[in-house]
PDB file of N, CA and C in Angstrom:
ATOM      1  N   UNK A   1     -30.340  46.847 148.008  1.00  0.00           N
ATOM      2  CA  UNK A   1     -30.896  47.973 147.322  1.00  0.00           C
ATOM      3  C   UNK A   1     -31.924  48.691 148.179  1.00  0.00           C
ATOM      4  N   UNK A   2     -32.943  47.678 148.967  1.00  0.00           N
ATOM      5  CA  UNK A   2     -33.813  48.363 149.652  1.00  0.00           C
ATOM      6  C   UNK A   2     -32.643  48.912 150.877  1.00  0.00           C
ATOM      7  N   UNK A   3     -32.167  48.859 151.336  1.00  0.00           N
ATOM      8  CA  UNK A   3     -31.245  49.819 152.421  1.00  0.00           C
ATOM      9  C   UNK A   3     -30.705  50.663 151.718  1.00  0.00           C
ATOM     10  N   UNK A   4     -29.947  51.147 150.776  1.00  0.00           N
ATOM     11  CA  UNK A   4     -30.055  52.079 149.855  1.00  0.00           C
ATOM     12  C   UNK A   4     -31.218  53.153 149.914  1.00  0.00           C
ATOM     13  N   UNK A   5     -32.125  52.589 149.271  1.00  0.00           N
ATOM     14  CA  UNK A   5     -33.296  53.212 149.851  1.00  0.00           C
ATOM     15  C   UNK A   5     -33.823  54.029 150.646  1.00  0.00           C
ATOM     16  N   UNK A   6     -33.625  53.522 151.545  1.00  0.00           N
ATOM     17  CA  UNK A   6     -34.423  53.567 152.841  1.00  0.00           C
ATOM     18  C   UNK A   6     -33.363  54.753 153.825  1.00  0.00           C
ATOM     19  N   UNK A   7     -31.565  54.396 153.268  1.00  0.00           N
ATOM     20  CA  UNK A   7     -31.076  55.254 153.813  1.00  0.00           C
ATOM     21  C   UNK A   7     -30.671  56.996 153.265  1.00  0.00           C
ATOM     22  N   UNK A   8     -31.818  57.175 151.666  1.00  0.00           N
ATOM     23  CA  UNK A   8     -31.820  58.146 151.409  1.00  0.00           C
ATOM     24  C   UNK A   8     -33.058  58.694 151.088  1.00  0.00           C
ATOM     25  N   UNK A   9     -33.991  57.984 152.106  1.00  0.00           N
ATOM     26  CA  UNK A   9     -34.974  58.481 152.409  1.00  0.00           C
ATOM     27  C   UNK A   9     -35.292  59.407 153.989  1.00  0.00           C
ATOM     28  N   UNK A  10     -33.888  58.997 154.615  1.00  0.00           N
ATOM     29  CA  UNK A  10     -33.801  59.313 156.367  1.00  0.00           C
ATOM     30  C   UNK A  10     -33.400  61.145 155.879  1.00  0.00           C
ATOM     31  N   UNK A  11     -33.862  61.606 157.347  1.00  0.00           N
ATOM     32  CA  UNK A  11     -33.562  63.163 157.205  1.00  0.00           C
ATOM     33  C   UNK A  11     -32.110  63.686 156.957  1.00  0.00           C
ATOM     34  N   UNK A  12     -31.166  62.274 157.899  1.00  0.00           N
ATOM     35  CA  UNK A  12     -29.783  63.144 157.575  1.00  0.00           C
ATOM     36  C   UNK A  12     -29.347  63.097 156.361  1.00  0.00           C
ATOM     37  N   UNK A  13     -30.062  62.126 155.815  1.00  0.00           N
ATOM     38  CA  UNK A  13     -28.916  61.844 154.400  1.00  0.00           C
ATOM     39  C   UNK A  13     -29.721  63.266 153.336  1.00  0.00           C
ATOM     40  N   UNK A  14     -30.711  63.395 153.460  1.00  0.00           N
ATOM     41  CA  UNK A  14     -31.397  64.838 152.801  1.00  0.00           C
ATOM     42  C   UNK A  14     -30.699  66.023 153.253  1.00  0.00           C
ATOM     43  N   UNK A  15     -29.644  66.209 154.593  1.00  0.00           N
ATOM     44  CA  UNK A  15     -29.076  67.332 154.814  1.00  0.00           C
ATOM     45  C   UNK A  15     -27.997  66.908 154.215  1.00  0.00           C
ATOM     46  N   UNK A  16     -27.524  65.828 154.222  1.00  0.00           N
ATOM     47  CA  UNK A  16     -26.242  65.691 153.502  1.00  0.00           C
ATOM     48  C   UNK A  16     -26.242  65.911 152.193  1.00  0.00           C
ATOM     49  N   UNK A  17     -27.034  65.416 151.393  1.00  0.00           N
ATOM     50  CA  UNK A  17     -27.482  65.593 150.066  1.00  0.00           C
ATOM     51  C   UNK A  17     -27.369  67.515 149.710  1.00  0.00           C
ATOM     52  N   UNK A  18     -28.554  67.860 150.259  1.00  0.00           N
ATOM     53  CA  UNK A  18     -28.244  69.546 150.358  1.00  0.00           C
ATOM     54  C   UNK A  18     -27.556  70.010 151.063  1.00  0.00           C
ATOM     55  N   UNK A  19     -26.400  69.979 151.925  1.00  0.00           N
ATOM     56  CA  UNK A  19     -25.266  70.266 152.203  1.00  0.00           C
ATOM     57  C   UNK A  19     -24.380  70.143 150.607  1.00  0.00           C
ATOM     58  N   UNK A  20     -24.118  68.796 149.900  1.00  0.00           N
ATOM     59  CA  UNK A  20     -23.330  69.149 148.909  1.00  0.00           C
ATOM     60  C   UNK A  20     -23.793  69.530 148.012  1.00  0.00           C
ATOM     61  N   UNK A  21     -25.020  69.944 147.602  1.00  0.00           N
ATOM     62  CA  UNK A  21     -25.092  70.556 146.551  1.00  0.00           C
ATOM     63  C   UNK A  21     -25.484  72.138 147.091  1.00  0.00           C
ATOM     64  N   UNK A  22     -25.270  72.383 148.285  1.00  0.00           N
ATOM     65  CA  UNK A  22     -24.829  74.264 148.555  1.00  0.00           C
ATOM     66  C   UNK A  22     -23.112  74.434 148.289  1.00  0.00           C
ATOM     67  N   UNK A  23     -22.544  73.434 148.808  1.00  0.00           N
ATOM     68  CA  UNK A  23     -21.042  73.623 148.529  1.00  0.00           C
ATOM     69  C   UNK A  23     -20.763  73.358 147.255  1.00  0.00           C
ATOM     70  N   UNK A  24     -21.485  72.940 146.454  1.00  0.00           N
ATOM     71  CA  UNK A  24     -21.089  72.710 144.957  1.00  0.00           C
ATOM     72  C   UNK A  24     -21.101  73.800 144.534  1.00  0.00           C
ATOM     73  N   UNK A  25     -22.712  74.660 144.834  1.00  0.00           N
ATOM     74  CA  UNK A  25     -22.874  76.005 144.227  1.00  0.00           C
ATOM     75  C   UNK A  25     -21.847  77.099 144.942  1.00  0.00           C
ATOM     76  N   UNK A  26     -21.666  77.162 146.163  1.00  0.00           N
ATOM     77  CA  UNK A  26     -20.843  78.164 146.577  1.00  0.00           C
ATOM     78  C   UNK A  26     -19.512  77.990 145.966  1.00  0.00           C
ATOM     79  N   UNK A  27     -19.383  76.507 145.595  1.00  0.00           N
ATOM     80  CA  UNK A  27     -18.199  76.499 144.726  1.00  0.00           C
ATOM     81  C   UNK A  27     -17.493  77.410 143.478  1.00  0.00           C
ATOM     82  N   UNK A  28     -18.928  77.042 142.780  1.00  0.00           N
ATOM     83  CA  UNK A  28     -19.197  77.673 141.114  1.00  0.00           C
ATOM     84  C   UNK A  28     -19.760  79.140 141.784  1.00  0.00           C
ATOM     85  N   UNK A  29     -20.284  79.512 142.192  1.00  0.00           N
ATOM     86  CA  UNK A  29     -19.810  80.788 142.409  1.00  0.00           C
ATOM     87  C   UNK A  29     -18.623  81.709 142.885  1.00  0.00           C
ATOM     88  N   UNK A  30     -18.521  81.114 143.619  1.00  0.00           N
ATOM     89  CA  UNK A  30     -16.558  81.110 143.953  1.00  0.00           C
ATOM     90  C   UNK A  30     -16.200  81.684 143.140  1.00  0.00           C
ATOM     91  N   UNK A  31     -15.900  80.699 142.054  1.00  0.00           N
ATOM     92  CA  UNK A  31     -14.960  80.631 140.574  1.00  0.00           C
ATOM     93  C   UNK A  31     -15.220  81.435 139.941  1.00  0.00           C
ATOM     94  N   UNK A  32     -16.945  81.843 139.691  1.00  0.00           N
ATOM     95  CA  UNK A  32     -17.041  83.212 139.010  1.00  0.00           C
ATOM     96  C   UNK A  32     -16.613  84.656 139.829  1.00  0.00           C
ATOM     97  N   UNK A  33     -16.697  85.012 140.629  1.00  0.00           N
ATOM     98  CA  UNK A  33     -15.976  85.858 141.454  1.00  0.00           C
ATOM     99  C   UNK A  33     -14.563  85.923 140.997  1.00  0.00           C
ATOM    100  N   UNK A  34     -13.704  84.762 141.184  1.00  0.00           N
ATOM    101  CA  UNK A  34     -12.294  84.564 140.958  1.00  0.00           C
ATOM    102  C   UNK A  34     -12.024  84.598 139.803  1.00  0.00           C
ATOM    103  N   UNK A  35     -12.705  84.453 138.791  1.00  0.00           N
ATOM    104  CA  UNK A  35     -12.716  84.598 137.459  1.00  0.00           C
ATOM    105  C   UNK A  35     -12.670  86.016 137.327  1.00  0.00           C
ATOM    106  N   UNK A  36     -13.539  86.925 137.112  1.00  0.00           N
ATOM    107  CA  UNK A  36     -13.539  88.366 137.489  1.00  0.00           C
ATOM    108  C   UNK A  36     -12.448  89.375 138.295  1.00  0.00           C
ATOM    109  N   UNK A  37     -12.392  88.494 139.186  1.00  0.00           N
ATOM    110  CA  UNK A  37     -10.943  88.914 139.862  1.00  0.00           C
ATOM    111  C   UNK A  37      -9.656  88.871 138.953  1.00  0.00           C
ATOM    112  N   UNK A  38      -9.932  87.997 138.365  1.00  0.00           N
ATOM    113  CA  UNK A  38      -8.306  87.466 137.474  1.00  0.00           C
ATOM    114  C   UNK A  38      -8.483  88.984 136.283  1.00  0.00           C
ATOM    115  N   UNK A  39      -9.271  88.555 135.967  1.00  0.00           N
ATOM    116  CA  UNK A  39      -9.637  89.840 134.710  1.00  0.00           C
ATOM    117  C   UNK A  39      -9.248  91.126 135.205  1.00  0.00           C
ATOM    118  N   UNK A  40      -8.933  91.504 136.374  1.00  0.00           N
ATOM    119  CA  UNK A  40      -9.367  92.760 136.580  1.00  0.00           C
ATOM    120  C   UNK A  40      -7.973  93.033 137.257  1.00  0.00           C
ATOM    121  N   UNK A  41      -7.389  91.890 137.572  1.00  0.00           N
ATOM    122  CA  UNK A  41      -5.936  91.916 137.634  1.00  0.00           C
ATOM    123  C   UNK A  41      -5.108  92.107 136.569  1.00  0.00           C
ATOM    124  N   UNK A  42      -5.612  91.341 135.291  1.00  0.00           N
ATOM    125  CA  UNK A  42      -4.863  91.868 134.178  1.00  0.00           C
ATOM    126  C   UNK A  42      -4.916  92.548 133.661  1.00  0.00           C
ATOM    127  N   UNK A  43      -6.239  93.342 133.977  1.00  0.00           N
ATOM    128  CA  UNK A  43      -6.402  94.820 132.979  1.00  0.00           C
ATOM    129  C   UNK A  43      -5.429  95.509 133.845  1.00  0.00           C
ATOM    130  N   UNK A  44      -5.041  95.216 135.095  1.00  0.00           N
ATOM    131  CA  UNK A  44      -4.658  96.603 136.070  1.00  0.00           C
ATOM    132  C   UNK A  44      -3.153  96.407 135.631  1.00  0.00           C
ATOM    133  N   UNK A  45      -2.448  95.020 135.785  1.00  0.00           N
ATOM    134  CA  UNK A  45      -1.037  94.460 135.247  1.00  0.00           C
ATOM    135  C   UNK A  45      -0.573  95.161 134.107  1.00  0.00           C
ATOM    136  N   UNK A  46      -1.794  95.033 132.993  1.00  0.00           N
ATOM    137  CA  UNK A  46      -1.684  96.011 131.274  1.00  0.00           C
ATOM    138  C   UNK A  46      -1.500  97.258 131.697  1.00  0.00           C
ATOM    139  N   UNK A  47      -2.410  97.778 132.265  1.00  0.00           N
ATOM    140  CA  UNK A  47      -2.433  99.613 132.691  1.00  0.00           C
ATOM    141  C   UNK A  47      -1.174  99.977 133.627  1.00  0.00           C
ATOM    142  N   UNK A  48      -0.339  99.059 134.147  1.00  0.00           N
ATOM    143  CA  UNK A  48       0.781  99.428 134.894  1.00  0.00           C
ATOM    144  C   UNK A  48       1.690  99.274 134.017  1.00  0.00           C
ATOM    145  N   UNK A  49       2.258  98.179 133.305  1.00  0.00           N
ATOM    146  CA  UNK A  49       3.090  98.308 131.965  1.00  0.00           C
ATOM    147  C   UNK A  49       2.530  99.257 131.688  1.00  0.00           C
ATOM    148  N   UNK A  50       1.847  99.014 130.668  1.00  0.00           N
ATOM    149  CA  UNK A  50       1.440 100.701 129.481  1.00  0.00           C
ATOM    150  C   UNK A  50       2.481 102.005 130.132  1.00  0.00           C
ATOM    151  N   UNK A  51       2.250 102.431 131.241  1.00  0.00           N
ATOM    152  CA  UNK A  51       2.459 103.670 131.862  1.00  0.00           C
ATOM    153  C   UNK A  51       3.910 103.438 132.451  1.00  0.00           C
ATOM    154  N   UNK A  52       4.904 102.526 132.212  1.00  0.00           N
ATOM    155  CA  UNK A  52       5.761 102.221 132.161  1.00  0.00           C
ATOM    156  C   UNK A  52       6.498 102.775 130.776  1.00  0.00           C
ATOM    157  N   UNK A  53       5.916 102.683 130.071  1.00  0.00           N
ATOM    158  CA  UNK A  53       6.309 103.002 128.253  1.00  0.00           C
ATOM    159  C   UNK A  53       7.097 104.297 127.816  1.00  0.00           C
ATOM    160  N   UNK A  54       6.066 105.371 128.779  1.00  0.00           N
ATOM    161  CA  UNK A  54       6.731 106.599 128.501  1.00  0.00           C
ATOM    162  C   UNK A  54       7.901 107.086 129.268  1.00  0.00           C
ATOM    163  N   UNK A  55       8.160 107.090 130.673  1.00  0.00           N
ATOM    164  CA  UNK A  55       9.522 106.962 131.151  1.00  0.00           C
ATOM    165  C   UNK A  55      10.589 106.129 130.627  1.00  0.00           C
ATOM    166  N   UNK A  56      10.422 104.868 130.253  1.00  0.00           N
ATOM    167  CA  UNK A  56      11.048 103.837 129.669  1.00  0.00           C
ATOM    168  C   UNK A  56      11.774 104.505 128.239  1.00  0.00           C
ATOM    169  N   UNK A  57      10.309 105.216 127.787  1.00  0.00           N
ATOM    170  CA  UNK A  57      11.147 105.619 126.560  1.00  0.00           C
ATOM    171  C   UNK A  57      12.608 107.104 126.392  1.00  0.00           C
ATOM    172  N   UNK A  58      11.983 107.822 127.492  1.00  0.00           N
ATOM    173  CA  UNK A  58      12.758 108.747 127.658  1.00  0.00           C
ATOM    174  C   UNK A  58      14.120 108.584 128.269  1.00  0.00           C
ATOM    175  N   UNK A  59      13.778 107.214 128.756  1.00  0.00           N
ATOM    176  CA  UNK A  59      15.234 106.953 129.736  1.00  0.00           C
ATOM    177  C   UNK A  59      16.143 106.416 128.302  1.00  0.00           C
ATOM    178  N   UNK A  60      15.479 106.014 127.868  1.00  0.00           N
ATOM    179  CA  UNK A  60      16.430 105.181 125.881  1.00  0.00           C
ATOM    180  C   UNK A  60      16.919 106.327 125.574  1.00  0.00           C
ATOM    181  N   UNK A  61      15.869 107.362 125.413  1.00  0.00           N
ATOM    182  CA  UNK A  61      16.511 108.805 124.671  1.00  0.00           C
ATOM    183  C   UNK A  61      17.469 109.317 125.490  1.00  0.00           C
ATOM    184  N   UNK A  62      17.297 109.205 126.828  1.00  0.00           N
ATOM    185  CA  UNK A  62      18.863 109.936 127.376  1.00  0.00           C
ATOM    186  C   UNK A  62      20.093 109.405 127.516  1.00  0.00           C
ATOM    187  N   UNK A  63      20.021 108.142 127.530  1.00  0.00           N
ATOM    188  CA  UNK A  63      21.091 106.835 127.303  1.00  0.00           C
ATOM    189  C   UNK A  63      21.531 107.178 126.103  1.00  0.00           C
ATOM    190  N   UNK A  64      20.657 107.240 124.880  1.00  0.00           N
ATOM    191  CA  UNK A  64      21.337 107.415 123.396  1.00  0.00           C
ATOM    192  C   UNK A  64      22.097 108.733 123.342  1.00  0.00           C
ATOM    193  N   UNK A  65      21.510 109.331 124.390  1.00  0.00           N
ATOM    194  CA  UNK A  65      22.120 110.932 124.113  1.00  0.00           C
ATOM    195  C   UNK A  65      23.653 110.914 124.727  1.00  0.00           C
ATOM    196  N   UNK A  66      23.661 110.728 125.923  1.00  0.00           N
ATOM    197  CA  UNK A  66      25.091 110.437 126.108  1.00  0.00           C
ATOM    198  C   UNK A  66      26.009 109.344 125.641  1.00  0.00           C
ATOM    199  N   UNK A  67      25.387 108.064 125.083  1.00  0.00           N
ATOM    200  CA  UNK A  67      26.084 107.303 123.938  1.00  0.00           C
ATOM    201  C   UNK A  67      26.755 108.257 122.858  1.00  0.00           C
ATOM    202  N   UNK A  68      26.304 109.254 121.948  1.00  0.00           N
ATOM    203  CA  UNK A  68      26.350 109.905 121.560  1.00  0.00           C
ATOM    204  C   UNK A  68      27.354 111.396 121.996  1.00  0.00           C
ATOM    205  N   UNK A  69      27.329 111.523 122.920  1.00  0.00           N
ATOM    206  CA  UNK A  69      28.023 112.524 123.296  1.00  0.00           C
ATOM    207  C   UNK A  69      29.754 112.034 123.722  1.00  0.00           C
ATOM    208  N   UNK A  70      29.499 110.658 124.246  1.00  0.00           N
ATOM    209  CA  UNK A  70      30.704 109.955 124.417  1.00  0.00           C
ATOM    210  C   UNK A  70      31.214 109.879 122.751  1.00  0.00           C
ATOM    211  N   UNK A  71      31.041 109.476 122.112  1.00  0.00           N
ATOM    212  CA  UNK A  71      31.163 108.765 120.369  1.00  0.00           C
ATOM    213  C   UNK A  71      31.747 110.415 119.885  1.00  0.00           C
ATOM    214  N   UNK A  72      30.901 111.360 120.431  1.00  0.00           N
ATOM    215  CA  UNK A  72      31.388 112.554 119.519  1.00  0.00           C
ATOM    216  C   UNK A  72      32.871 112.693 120.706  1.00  0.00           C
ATOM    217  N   UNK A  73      32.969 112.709 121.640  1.00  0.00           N
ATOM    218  CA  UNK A  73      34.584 113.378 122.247  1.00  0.00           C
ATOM    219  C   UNK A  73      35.361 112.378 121.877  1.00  0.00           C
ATOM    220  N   UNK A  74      34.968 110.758 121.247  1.00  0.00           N
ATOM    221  CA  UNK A  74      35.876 109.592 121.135  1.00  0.00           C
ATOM    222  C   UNK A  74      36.723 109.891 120.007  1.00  0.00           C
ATOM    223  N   UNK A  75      35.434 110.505 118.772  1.00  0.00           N
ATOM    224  CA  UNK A  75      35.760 110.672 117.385  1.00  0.00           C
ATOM    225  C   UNK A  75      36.923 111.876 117.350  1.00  0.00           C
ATOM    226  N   UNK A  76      36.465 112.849 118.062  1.00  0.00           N
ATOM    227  CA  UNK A  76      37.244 114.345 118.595  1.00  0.00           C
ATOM    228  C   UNK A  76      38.683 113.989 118.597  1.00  0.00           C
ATOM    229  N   UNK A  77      38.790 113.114 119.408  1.00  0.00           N
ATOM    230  CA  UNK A  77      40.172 112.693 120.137  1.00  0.00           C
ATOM    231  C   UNK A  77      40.627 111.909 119.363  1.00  0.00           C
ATOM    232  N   UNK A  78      40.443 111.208 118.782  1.00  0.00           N
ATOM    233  CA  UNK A  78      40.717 110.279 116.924  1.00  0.00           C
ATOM    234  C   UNK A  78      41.258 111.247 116.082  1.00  0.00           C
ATOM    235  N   UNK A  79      40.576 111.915 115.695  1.00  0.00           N
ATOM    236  CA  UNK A  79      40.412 112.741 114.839  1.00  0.00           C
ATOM    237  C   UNK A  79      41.697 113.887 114.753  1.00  0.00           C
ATOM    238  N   UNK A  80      41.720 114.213 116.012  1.00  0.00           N
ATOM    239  CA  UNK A  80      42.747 115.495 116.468  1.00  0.00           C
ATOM    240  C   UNK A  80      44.244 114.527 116.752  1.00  0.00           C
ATOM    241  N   UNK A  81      44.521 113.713 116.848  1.00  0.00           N
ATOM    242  CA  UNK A  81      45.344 112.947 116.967  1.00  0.00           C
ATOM    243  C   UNK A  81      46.150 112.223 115.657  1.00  0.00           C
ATOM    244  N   UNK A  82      44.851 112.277 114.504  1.00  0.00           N
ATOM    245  CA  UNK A  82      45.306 111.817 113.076  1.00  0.00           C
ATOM    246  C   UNK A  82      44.876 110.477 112.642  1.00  0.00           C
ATOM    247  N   UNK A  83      44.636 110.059 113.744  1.00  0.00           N
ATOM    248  CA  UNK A  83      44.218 108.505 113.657  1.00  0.00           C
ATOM    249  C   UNK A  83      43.661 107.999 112.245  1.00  0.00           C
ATOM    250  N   UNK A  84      43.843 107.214 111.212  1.00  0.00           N
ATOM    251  CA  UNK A  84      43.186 107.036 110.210  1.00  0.00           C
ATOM    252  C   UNK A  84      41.810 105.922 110.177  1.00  0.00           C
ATOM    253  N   UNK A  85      41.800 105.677 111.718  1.00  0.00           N
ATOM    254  CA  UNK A  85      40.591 105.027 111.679  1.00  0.00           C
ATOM    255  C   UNK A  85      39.367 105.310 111.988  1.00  0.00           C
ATOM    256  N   UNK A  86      39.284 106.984 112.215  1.00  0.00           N
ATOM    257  CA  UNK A  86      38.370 107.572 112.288  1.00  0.00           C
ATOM    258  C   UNK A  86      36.926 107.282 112.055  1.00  0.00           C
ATOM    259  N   UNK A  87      36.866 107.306 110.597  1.00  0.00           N
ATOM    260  CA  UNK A  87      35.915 106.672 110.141  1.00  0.00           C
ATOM    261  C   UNK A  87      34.890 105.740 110.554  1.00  0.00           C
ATOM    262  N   UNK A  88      36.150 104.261 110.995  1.00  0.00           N
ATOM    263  CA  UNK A  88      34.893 103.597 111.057  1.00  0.00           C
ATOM    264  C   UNK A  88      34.391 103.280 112.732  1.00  0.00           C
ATOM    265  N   UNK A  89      35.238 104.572 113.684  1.00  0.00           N
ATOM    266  CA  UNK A  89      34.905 104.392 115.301  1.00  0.00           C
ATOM    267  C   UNK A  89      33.861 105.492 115.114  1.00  0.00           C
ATOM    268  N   UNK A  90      33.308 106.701 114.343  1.00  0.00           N
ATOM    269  CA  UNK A  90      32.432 107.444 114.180  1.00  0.00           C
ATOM    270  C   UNK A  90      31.043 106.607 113.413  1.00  0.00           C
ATOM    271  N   UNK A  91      31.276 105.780 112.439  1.00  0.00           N
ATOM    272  CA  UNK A  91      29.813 105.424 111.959  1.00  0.00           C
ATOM    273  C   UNK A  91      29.679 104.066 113.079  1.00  0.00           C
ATOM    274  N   UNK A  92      30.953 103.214 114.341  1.00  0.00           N
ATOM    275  CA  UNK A  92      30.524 102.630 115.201  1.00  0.00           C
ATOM    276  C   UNK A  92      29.963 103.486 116.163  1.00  0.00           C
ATOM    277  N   UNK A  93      30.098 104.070 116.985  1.00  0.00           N
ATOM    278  CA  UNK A  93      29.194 104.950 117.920  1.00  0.00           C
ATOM    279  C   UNK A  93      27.897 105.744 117.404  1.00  0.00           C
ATOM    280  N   UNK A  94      27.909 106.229 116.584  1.00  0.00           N
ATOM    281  CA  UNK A  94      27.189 107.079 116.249  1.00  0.00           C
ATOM    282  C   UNK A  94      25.670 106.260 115.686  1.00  0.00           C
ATOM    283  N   UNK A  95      26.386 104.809 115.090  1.00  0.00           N
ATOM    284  CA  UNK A  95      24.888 103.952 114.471  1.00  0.00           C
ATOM    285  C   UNK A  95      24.410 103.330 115.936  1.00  0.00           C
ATOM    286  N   UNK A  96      25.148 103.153 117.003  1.00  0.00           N
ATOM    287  CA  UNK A  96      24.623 102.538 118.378  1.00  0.00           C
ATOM    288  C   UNK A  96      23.831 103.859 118.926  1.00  0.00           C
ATOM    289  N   UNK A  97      24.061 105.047 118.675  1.00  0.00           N
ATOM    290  CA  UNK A  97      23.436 106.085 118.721  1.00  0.00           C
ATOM    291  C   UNK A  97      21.946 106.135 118.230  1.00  0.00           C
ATOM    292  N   UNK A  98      22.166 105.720 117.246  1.00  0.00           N
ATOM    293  CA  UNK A  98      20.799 105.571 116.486  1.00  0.00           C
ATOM    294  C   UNK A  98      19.865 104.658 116.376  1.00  0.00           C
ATOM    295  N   UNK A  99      20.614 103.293 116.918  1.00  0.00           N
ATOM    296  CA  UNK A  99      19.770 102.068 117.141  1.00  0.00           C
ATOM    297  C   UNK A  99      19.172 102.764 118.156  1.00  0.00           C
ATOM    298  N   UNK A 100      19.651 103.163 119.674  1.00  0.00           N
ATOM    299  CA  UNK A 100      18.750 103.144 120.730  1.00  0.00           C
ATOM    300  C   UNK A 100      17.832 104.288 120.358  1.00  0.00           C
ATOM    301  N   UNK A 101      18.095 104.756 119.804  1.00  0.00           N
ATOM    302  CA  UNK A 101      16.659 106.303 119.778  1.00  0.00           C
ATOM    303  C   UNK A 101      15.301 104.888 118.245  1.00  0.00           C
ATOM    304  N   UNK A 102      16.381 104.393 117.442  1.00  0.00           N
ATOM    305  CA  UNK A 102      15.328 103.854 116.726  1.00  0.00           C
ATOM    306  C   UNK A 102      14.572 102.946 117.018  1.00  0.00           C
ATOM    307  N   UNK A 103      15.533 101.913 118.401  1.00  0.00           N
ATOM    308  CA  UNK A 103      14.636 100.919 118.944  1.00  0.00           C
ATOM    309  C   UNK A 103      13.435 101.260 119.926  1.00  0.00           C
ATOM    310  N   UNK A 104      13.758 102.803 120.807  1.00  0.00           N
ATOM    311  CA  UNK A 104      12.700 102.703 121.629  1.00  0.00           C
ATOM    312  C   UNK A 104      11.850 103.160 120.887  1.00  0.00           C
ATOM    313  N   UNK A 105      11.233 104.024 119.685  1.00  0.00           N
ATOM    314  CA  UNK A 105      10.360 104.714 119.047  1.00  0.00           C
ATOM    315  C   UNK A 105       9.766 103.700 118.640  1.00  0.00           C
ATOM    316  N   UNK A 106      10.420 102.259 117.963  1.00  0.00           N
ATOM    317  CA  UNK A 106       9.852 101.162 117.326  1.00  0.00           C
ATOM    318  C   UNK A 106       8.857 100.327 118.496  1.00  0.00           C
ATOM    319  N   UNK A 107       9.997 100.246 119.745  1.00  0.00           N
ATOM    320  CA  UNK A 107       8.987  99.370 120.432  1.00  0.00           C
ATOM    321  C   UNK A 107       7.820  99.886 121.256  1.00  0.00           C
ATOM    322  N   UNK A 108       7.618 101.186 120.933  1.00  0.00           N
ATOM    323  CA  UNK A 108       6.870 102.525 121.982  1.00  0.00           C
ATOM    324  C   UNK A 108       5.177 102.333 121.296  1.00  0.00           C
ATOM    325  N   UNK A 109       5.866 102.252 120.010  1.00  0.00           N
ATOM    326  CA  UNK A 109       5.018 102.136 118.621  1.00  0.00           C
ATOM    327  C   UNK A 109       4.420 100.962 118.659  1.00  0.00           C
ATOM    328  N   UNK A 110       4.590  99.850 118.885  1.00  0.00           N
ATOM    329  CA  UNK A 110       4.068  98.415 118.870  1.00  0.00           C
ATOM    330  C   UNK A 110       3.571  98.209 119.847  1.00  0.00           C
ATOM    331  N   UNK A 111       3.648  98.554 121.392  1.00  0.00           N
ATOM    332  CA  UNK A 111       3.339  98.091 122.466  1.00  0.00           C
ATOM    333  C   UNK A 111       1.799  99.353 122.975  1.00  0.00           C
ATOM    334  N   UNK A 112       1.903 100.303 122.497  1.00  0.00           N
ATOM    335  CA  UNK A 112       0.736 101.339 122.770  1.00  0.00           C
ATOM    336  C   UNK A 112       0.389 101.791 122.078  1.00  0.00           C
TER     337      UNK A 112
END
């Protein structure tokens, strides 16, 4: 015990001593830095989605639009031909028409 002592009473073991407790603190400061960092990455990650939203949404609306424009020359050509199944290839295209204009407005709506 007395060598114990005696060997943390010598000068090096006092630099060693404050040697690790500067690297402890430069540690924990570290982490707060990197902590802050992380934060500021995810606000920037959020603000790059977000601004993703509105092209995203317009690209749905022009997809639905020519979904739609296909469905109307499909029905055309059904239709002019006599086909009696008209019906239900017009309320199929035309409701896929309407999902995509209703899904992007829904998810445009929830996310911003």
């Amino acid at each position: 015990m007395r060598k114990f002592k005696n060997i943390l009473r010598s000068a090096g073991a006092k630099r060693a001593l404050f040697a690790l407790f500067a690297l402890f603190a430069v540690a924990s400061v570290a982490q707060c830095f990197a902590a802050g960092n992380g934060m500021a990455g995810i606000n920037e990650a959020t603000s790059m989605i977000s601004s993703y939203f509105d092209p995203g949404t317009k690209l749905i609306y022009a997809i639905g639009a020519v979904v739609g424009l296909i469905g109307g020359v499909k029905v055309y050509g059904k239709f002019s031909s006599g086909d009696p199944d008209t019906s239900k290839t017009a309320a199929s295209w035309f409701g896929a028409c309407i999902f995509l204009i209703v899904a992007a407005t829904i998810l445009r709506s929830f996310f911003l």
